[in-house]
N, C-alpha and C. Protein backbone atom coordinates (compact mmCIF):
# COMPACT_ATOMS: atom_id res chain seq x y z
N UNK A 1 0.83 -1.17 0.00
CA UNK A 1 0.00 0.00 0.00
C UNK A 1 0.89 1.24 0.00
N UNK A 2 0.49 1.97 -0.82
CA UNK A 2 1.59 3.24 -0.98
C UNK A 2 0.78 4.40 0.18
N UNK A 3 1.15 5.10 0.80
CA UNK A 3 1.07 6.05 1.53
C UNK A 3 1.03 7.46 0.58
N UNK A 4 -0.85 7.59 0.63
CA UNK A 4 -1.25 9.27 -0.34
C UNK A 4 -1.06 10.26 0.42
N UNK A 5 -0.28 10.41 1.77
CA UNK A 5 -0.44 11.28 2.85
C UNK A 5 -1.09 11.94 3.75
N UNK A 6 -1.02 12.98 4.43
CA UNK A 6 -2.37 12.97 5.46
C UNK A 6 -3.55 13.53 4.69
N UNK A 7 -4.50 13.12 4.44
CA UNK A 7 -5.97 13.10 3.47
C UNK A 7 -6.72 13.02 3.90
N UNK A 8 -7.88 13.52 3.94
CA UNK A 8 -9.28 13.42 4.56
C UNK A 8 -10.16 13.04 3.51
N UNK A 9 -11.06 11.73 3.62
CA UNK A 9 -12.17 11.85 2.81
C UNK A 9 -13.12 12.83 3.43
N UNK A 10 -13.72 13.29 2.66
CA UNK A 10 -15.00 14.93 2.29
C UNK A 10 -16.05 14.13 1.94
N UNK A 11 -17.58 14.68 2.28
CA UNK A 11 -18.69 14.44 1.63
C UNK A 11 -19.18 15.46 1.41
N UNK A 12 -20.11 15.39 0.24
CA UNK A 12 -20.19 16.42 -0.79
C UNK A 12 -20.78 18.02 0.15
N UNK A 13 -21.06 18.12 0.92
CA UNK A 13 -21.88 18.83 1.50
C UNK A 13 -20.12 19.92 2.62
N UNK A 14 -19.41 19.44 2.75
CA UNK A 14 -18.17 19.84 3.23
C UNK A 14 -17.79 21.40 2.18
N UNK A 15 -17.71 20.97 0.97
CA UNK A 15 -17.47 22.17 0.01
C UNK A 15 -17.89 23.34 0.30
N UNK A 16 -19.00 23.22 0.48
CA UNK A 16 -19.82 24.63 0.92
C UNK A 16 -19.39 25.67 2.14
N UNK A 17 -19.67 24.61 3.04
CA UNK A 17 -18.69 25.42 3.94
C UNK A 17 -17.40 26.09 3.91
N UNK A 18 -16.56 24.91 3.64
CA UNK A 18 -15.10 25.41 3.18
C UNK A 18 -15.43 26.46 2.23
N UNK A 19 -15.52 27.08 1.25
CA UNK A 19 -15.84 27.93 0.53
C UNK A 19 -15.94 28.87 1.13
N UNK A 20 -17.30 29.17 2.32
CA UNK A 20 -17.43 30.04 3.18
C UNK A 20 -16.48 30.50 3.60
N UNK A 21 -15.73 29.71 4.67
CA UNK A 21 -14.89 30.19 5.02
C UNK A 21 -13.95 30.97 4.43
N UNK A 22 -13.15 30.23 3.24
CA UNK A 22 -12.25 30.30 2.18
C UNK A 22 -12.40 32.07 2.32
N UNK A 23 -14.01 32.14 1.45
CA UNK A 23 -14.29 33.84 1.40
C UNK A 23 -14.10 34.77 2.51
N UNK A 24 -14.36 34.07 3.67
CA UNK A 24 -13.92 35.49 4.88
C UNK A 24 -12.71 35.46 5.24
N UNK A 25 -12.05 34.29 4.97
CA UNK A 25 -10.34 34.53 5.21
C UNK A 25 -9.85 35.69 4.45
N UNK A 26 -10.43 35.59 2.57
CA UNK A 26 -10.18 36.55 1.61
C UNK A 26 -10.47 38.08 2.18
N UNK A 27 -11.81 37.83 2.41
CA UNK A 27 -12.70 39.83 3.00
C UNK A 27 -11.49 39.88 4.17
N UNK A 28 -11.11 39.16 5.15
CA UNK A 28 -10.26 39.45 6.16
C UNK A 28 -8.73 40.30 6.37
N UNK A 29 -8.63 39.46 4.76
CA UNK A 29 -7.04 39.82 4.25
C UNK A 29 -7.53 41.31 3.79
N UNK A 30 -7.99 41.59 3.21
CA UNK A 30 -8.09 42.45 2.04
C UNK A 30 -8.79 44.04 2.82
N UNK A 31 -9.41 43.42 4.40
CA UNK A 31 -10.07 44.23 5.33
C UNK A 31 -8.44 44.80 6.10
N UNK A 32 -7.81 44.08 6.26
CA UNK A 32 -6.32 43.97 6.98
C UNK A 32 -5.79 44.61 6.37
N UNK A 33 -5.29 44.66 4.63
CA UNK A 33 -4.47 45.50 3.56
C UNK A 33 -5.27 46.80 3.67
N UNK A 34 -6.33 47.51 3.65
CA UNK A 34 -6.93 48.56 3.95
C UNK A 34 -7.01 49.26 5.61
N UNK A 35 -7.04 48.73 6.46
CA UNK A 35 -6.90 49.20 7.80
C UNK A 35 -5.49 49.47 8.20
N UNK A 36 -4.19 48.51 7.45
CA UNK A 36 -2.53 48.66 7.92
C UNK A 36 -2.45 49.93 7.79
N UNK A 37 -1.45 50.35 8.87
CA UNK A 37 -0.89 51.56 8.48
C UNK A 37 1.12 51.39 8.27
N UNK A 38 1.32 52.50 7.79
CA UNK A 38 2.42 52.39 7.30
C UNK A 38 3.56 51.99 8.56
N UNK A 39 4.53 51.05 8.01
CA UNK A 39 5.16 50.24 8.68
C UNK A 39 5.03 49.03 9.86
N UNK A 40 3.65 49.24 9.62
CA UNK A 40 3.16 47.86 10.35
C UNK A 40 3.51 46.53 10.01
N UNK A 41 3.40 45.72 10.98
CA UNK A 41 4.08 44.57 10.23
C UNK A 41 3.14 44.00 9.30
N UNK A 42 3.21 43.17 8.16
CA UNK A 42 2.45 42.71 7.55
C UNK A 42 2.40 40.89 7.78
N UNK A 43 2.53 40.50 8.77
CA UNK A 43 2.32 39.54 9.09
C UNK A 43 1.18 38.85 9.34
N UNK A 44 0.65 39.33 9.90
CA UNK A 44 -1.12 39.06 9.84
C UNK A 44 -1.89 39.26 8.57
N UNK A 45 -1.43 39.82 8.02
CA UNK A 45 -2.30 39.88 6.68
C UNK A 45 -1.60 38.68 5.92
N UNK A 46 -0.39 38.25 5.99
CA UNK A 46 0.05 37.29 5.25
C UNK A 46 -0.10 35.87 5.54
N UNK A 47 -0.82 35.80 6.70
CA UNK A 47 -1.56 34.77 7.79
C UNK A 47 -2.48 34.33 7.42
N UNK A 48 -3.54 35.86 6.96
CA UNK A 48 -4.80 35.29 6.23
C UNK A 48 -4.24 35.39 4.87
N UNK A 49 -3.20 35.54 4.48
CA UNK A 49 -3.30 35.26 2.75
C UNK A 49 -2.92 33.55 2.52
N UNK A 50 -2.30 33.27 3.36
CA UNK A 50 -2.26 31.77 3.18
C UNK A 50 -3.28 31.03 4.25
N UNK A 51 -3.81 31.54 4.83
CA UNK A 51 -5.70 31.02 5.23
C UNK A 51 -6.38 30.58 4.32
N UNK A 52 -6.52 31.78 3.44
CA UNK A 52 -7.06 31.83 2.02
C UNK A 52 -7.03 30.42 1.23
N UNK A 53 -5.37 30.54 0.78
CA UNK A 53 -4.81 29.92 0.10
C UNK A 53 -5.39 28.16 0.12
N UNK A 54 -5.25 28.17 1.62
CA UNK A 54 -5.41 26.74 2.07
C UNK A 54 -6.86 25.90 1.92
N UNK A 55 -7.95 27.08 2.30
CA UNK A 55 -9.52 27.19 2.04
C UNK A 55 -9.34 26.75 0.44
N UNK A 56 -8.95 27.62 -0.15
CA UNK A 56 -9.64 27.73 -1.49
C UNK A 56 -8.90 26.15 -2.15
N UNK A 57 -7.93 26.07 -1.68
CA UNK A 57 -7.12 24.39 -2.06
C UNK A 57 -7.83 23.26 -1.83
N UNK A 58 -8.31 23.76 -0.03
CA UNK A 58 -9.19 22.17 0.10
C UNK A 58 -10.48 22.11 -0.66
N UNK A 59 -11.11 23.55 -0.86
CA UNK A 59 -12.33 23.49 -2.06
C UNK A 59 -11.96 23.01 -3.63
N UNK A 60 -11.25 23.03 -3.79
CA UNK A 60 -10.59 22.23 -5.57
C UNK A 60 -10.59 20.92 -5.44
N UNK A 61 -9.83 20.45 -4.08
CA UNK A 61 -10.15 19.02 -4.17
C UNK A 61 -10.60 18.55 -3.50
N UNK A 62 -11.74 19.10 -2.51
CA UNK A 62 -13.16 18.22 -2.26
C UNK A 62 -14.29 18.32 -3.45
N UNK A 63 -13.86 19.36 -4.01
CA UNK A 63 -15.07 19.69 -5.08
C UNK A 63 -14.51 18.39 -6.06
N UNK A 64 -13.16 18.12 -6.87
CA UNK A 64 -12.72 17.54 -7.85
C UNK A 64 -12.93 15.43 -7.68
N UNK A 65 -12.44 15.43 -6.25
CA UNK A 65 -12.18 14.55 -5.61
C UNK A 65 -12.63 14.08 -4.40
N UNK A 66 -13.27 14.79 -3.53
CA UNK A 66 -13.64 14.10 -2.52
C UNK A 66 -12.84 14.12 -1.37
N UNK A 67 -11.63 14.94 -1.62
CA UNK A 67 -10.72 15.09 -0.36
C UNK A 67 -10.07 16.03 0.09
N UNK A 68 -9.57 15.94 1.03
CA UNK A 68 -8.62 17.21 1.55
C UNK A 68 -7.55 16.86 2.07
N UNK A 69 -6.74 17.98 1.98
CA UNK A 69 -5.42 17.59 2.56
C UNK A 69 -5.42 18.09 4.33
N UNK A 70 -4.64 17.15 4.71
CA UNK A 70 -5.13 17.59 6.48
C UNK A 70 -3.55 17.88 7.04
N UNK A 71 -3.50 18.77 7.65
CA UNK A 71 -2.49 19.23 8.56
C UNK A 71 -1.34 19.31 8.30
N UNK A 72 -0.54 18.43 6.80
CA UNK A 72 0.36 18.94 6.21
C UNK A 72 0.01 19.76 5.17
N UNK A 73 0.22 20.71 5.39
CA UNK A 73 0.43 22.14 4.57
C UNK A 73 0.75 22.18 3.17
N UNK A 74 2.32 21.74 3.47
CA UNK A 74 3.62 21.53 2.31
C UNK A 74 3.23 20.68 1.18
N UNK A 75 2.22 19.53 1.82
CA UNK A 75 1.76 18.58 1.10
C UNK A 75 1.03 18.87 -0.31
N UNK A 76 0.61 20.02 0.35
CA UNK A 76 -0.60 20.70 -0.80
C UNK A 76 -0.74 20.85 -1.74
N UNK A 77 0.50 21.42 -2.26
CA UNK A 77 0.70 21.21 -3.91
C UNK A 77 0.92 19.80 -4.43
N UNK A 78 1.39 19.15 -3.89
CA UNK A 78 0.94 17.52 -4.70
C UNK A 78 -0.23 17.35 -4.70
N UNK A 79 -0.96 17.42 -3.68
CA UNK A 79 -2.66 16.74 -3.87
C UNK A 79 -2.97 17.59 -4.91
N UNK A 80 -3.00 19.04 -4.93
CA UNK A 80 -3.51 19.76 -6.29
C UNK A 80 -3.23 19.27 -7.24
N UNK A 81 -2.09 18.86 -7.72
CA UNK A 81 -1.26 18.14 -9.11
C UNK A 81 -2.10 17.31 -9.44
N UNK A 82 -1.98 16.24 -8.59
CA UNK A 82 -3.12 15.13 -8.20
C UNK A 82 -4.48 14.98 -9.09
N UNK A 83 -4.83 15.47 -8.03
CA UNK A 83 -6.11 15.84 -8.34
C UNK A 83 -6.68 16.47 -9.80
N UNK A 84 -5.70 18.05 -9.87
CA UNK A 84 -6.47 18.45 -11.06
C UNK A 84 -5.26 18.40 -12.16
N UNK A 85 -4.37 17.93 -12.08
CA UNK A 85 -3.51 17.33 -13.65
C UNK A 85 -3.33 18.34 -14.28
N UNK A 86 -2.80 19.73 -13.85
CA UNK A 86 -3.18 20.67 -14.48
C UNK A 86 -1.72 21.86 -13.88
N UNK A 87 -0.91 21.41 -13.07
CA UNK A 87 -0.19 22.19 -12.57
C UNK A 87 0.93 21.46 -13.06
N UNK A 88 1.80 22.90 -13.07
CA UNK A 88 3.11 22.57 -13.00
C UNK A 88 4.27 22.15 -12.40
N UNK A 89 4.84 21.13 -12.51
CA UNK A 89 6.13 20.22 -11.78
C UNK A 89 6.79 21.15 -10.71
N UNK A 90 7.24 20.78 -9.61
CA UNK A 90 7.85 21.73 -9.06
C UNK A 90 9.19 22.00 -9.36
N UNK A 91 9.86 23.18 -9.52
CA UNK A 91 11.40 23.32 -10.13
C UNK A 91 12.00 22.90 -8.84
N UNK A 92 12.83 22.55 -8.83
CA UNK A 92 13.69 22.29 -7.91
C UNK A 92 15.44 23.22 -7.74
């Protein structure tokens, strides 16, 4: 048995939510880039930009596939590959 990594099976009804979320991570970031003031750190906004990131990932492949990637992060871009056959190799 080959090991697909940490994965969650999803049922169809999961998407929706995630989505939700996905979107207020986005309004959050974008609420954050408008409220910063100059020389603030931008760390928090870059917190929710990969919030975002992660939402809108597990919505591609619960929507495509039925799954999600769970708690490894890094993992993420393989399951996308995966899944939607559509990305590019990583350069190394």
């Amino acid at each position: 048995m080959t090991r697909s990594g940490p994965r969650k099976k999803v049922d169809a009804t999961y998407l929706a939510g995630r989505l939700t979320q996905a979107r207020a991570y986005l309004e959050a970031a974008r609420q954050a880039v408008i409220l910063a003031e100059p020389g603030q750190s931008a760390n928090p906004i870059i917190s929710q930009i990969v919030l975002t990131t992660i939402a809108y990932g597990d919505c591609l492949t619960a929507k495509r596939a039925r799954v999600i990637n769970q708690q490894d992060h890094a993992a993420a871009p393989k399951l996308l590959r995966e899944v939607l056959r559509a990305l590019p190799e990583r350069k190394r």
